[in-house]
C-alpha atoms as a PDB file:
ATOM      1  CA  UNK A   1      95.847  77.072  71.436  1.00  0.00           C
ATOM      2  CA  UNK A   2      99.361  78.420  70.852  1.00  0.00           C
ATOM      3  CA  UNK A   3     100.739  81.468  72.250  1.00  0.00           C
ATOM      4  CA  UNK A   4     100.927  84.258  70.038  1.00  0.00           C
ATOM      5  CA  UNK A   5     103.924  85.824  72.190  1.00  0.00           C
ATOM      6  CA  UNK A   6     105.514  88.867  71.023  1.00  0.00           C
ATOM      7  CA  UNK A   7     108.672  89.880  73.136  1.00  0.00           C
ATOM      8  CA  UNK A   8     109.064  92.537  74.673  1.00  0.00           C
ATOM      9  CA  UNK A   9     111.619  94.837  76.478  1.00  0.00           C
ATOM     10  CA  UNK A  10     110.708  96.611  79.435  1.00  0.00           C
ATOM     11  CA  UNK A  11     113.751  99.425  80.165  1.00  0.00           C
ATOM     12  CA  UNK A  12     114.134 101.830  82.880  1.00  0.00           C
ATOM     13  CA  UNK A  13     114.564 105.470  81.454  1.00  0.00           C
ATOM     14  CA  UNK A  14     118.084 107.347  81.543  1.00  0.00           C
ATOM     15  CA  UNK A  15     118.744 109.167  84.685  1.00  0.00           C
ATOM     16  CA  UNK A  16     117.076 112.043  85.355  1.00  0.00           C
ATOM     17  CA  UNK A  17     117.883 115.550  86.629  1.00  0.00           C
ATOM     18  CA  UNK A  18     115.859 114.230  90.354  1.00  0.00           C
ATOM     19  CA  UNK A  19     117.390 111.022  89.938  1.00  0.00           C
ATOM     20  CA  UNK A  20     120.652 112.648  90.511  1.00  0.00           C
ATOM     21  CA  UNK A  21     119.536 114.547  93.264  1.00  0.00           C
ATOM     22  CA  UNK A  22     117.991 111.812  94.895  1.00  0.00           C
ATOM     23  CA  UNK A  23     114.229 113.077  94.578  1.00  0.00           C
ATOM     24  CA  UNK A  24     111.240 110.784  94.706  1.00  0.00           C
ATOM     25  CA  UNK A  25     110.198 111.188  91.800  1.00  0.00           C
ATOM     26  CA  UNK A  26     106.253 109.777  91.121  1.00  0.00           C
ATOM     27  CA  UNK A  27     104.422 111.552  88.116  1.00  0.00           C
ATOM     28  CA  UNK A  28     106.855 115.001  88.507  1.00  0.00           C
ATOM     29  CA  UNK A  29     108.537 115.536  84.635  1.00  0.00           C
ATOM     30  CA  UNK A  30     111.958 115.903  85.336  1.00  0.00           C
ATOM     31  CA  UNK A  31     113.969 115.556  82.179  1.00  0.00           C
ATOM     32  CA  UNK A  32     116.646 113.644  81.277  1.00  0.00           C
ATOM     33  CA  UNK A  33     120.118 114.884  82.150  1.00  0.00           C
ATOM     34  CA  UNK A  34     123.391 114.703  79.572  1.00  0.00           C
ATOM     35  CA  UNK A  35     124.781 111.426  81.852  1.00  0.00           C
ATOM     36  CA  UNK A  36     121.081 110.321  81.042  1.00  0.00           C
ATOM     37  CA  UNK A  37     121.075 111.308  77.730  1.00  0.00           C
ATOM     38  CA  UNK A  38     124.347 109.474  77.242  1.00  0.00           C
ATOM     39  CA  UNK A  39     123.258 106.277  78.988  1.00  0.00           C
ATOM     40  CA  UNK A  40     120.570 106.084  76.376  1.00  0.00           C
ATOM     41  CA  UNK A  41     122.975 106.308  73.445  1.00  0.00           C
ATOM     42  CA  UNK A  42     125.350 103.633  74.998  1.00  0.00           C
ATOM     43  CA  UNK A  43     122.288 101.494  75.445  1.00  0.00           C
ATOM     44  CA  UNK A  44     121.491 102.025  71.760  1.00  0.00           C
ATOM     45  CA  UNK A  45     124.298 100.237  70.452  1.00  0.00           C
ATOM     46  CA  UNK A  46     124.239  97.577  72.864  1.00  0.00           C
ATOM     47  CA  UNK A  47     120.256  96.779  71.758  1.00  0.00           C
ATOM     48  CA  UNK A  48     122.104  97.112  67.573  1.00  0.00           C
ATOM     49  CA  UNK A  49     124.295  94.142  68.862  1.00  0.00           C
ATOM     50  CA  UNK A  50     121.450  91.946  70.783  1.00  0.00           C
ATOM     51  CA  UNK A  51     119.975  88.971  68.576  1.00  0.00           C
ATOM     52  CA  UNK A  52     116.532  90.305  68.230  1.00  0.00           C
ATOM     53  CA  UNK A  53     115.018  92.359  65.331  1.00  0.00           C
ATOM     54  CA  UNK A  54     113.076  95.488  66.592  1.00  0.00           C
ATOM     55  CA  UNK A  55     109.975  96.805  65.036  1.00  0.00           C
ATOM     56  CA  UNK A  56     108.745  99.648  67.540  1.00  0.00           C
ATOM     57  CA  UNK A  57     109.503 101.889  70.273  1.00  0.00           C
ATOM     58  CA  UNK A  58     106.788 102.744  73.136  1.00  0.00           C
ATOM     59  CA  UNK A  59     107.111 105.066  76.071  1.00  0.00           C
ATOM     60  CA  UNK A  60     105.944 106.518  79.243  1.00  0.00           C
ATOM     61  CA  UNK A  61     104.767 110.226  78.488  1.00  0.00           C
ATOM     62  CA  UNK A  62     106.757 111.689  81.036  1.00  0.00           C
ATOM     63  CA  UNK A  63     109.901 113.377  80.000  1.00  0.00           C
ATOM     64  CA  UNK A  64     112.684 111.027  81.172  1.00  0.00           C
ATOM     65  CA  UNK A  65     111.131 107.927  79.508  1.00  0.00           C
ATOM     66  CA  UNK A  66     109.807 109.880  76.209  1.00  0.00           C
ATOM     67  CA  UNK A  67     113.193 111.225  75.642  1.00  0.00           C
ATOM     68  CA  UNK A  68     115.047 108.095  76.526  1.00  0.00           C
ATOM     69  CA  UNK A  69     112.899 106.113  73.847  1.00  0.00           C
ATOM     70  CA  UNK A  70     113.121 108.516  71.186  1.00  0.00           C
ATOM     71  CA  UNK A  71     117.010 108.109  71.654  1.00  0.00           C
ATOM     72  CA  UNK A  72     117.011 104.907  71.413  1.00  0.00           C
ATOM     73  CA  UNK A  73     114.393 104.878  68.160  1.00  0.00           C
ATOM     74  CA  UNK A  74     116.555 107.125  66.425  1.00  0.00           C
ATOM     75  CA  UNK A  75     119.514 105.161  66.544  1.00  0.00           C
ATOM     76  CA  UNK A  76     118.167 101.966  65.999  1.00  0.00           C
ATOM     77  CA  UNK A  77     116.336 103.631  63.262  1.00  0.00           C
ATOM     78  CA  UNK A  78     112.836 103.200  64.055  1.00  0.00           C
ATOM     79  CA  UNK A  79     109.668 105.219  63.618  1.00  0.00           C
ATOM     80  CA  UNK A  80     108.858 107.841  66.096  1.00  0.00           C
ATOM     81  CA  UNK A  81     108.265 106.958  69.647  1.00  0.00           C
ATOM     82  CA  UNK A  82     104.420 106.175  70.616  1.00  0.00           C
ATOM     83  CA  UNK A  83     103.071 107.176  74.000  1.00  0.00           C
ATOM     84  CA  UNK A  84     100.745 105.521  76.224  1.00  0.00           C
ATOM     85  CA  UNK A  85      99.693 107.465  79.127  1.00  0.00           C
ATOM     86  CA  UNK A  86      99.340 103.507  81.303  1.00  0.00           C
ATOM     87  CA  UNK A  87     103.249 103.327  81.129  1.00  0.00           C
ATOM     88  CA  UNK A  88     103.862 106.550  83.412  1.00  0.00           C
ATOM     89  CA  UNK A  89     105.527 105.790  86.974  1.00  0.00           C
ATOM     90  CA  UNK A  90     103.589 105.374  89.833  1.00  0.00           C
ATOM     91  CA  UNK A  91     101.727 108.322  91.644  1.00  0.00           C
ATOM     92  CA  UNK A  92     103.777 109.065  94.417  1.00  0.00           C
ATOM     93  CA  UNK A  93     101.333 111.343  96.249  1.00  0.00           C
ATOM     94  CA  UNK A  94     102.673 113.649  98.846  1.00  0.00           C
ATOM     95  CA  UNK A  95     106.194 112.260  98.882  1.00  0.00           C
ATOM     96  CA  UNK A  96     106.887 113.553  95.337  1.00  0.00           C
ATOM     97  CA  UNK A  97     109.795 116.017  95.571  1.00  0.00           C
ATOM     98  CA  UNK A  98     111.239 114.491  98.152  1.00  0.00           C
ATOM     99  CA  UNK A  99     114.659 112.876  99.372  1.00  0.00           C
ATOM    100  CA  UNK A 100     114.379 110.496 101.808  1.00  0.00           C
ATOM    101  CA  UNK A 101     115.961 112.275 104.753  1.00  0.00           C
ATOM    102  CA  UNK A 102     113.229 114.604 103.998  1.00  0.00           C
ATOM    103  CA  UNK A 103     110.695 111.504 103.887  1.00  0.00           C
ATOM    104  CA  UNK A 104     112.107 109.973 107.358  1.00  0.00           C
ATOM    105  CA  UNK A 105     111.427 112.986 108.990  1.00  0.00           C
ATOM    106  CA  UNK A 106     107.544 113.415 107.642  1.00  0.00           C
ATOM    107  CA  UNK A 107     107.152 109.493 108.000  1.00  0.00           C
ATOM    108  CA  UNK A 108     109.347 108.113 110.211  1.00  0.00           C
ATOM    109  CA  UNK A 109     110.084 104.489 109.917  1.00  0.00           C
ATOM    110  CA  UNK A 110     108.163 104.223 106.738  1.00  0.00           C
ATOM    111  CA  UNK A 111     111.009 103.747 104.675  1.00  0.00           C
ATOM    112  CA  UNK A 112     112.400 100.900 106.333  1.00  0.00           C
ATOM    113  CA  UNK A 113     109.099  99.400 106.620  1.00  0.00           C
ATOM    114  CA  UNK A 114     108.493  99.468 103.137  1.00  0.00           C
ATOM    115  CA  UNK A 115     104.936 101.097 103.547  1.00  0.00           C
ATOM    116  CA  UNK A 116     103.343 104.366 101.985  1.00  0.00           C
ATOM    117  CA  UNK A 117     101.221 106.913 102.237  1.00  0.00           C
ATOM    118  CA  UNK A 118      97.739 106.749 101.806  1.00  0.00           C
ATOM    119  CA  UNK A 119      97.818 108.849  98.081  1.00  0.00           C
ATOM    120  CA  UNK A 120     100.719 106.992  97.145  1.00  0.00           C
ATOM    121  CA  UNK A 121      99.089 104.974  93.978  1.00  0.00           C
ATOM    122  CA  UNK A 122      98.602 101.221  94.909  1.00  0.00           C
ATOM    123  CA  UNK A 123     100.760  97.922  93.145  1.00  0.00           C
ATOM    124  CA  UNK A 124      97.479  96.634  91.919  1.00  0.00           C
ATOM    125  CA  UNK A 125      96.377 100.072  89.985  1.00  0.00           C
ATOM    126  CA  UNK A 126      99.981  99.588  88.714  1.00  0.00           C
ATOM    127  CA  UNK A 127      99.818  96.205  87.356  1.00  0.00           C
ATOM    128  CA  UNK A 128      95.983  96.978  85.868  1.00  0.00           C
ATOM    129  CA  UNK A 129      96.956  99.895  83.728  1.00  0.00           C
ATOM    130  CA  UNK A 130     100.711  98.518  82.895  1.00  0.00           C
ATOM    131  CA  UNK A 131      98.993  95.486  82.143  1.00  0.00           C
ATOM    132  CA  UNK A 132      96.077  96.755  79.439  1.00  0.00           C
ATOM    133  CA  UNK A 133      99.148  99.085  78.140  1.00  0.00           C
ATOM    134  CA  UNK A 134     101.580  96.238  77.537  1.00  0.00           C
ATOM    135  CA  UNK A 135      98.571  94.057  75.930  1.00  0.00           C
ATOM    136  CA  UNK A 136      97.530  96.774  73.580  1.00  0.00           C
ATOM    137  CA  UNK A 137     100.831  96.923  72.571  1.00  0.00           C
ATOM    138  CA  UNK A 138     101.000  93.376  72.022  1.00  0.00           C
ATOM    139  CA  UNK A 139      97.947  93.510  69.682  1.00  0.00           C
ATOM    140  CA  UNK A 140      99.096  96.065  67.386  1.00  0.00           C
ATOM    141  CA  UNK A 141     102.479  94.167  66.749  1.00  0.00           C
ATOM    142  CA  UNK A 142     103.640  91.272  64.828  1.00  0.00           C
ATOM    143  CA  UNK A 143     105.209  88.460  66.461  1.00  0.00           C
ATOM    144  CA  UNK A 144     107.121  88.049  62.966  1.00  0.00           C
ATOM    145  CA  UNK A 145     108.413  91.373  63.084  1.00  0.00           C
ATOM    146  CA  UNK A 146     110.716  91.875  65.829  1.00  0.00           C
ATOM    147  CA  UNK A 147     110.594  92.734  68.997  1.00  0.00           C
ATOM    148  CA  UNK A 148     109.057  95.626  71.037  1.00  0.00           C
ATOM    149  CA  UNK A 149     111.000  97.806  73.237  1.00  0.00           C
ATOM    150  CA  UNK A 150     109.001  99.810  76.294  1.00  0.00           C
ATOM    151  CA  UNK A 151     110.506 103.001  77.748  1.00  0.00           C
ATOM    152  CA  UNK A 152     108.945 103.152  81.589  1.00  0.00           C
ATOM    153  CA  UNK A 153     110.031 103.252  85.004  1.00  0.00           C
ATOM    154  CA  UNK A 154     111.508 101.250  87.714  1.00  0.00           C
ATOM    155  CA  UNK A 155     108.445 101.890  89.894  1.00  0.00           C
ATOM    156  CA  UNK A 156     106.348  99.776  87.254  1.00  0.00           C
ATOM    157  CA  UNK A 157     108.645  97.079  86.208  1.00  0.00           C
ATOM    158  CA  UNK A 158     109.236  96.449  90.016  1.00  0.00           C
ATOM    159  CA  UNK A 159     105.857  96.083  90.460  1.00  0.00           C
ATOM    160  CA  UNK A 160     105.004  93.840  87.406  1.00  0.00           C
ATOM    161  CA  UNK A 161     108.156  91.635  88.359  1.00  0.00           C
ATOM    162  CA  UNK A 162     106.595  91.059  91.711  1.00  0.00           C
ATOM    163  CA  UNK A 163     103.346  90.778  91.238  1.00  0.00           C
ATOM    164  CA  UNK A 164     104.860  87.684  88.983  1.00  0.00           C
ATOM    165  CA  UNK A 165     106.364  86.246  91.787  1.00  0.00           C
ATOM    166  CA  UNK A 166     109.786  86.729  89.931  1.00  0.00           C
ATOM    167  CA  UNK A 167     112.653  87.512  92.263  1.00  0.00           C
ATOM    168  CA  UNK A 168     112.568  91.108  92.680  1.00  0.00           C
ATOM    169  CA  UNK A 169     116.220  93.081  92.281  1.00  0.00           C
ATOM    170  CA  UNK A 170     116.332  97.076  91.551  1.00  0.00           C
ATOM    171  CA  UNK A 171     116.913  98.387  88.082  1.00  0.00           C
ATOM    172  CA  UNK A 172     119.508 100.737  87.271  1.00  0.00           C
ATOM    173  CA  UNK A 173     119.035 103.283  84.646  1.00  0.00           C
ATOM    174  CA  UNK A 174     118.379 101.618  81.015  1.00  0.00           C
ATOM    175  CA  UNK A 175     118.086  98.272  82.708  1.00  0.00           C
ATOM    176  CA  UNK A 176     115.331  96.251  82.282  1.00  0.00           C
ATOM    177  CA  UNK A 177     113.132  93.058  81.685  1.00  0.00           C
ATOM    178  CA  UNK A 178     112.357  90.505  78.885  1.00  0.00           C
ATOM    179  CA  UNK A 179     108.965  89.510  78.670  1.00  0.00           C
ATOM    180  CA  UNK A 180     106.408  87.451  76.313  1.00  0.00           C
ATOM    181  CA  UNK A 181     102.822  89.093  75.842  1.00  0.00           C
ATOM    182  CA  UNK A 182     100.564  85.916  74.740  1.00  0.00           C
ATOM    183  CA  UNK A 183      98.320  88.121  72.990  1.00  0.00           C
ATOM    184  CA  UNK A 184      95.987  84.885  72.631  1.00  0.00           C
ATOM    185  CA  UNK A 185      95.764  84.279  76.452  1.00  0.00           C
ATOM    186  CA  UNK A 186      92.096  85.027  78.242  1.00  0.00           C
ATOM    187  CA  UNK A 187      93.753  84.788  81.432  1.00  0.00           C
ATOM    188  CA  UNK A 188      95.601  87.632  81.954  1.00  0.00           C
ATOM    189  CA  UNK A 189      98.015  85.926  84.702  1.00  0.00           C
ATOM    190  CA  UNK A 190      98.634  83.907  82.083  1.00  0.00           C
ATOM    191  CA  UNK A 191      99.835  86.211  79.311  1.00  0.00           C
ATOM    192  CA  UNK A 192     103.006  87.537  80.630  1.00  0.00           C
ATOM    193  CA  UNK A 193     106.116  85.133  80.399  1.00  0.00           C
ATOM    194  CA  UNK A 194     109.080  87.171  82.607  1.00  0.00           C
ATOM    195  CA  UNK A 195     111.974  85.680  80.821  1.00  0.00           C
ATOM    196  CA  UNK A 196     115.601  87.441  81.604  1.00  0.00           C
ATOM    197  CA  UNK A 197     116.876  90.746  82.739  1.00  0.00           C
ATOM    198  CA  UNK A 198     118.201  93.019  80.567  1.00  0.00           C
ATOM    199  CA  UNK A 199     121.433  94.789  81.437  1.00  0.00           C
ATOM    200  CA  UNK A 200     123.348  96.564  78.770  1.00  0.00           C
ATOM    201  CA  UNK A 201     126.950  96.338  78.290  1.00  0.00           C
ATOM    202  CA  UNK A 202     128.975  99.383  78.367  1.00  0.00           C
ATOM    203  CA  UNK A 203     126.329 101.911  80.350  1.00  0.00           C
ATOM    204  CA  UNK A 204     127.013 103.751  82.542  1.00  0.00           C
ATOM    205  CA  UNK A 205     125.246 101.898  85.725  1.00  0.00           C
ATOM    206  CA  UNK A 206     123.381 105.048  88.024  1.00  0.00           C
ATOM    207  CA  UNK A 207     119.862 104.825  90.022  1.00  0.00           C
ATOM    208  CA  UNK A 208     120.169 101.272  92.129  1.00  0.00           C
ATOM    209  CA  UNK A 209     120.381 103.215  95.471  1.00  0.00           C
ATOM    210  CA  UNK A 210     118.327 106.020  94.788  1.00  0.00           C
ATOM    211  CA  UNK A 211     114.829 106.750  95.961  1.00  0.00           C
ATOM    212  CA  UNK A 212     111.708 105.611  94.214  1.00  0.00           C
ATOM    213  CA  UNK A 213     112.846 102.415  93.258  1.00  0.00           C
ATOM    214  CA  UNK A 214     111.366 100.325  95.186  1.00  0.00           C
ATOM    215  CA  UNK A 215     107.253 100.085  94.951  1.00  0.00           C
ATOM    216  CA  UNK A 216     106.852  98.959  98.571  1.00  0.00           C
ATOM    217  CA  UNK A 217     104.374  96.911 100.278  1.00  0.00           C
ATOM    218  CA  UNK A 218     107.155  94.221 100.375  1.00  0.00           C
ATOM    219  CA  UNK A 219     110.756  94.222 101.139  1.00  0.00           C
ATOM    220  CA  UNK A 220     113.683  93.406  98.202  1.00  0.00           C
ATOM    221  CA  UNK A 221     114.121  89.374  97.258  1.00  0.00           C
ATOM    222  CA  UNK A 222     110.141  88.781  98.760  1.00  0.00           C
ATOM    223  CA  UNK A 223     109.057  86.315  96.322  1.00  0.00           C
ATOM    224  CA  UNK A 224     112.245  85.225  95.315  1.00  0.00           C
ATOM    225  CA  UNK A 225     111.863  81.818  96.627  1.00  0.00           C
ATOM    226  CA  UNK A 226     108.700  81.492  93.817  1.00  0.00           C
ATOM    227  CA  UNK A 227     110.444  83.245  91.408  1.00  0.00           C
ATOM    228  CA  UNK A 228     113.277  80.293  91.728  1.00  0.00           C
ATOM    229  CA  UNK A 229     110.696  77.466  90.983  1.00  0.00           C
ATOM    230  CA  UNK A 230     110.177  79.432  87.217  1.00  0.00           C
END
């Protein structure tokens, strides 16, 4: 059978007011600041100038990603943002709030190790909900009519791009991933095609060293030997 792929663009949301003060973030709604707020209008005309068509905008319903993608619909001039509650960032249990001096004292070593807590919401929850969000999506678009851009987190397209085995790099703010949802795959390792990163030109590049952007469980580039054989 042939794929029926519909492309879509997974972006990290503008920074936040706890990005910028380095708090691990997790399902807390900290809004958008003005840099943030700016980074998503710069990243608007950068998608205008792309090759592809758009035909929807999709988001997280936390704050940061909400607002980012209803920037971002407004100046491309699409309908109003919809919301699916699978997109939000990852649970970060009792380390949301915190900095990560504040986490090395609490959990020393952690960090460094790349581990979590025990409430700290696992990669394969993650994948599962991101996964039945981005398919959904799929469904209820047309190939034909452009592509689909997805206002989440860092946390979840960290986690999709490894559980690929795609070589695993951290996002800045309104960075992001290409990928193909075969709508007509049964297999669901199957449906997603990870194609390119997507970095905008002329954004303001924030949120590569702060906390929360890595999932954990692995340290940065593990994989990336697979991810070279795509």
């Amino acid at each position: 059978m042939v794929g029926r792929f519909v492309s879509v663009l997974l972006l990290r949301h503008g920074q936040s007011e706890w990005n910028a003060v380095r708090r691990w973030q997790g399902l807390a709604d900290s809004p958008l600041n003005d840099l943030g707020r700016r980074q998503a209008t710069d990243a608007s005309r950068a998608l205008a100038s792309v090759e592809h068509r758009f035909q929807s905008v999709w988001s997280s319903p936390l704050a940061r990603a909400a607002e980012t993608g209803s920037i971002i619909a407004s100046h491309l001039g699409l309908d109003e943002v919809r919301v699916d509650h699978r997109l939000r960032e990852a649970d970060a249990g009792e380390w949301q709030g915190l900095t990560p001096d504040e986490i090395d004292l609490a959990y020393p070593g952690f960090l460094a190790d790349h581990r979590r807590p025990p409430t700290f919401e696992s990669a394969e929850r993650v994948v599962e909900r991101a996964s039945e969000a981005l398919t959904a999506i799929a469904e209820r678009s047309s190939p034909d009519d452009g592509a689909v851009i997805v206002a989440t987190h860092s946390g979840v397209i960290r986690t999709i791009v490894r559980h690929h085995g795609w070589v695993d790099e951290r996002v800045p703010n309104l960075g992001g991933v290409w990928v193909g949802v075969d709508t007509s795959a049964t297999d669901i390792a199957a449906r997603f095609d990870l194609r390119r990163r997507f970095d905008p030109n002329g954004v303001v590049r924030t949120g590569v060293d702060a906390p929360g952007e890595d999932p954990g469980e692995q340290a940065d580039q593990a994989q990336a030997h697979r991810g070279t054989q795509r």
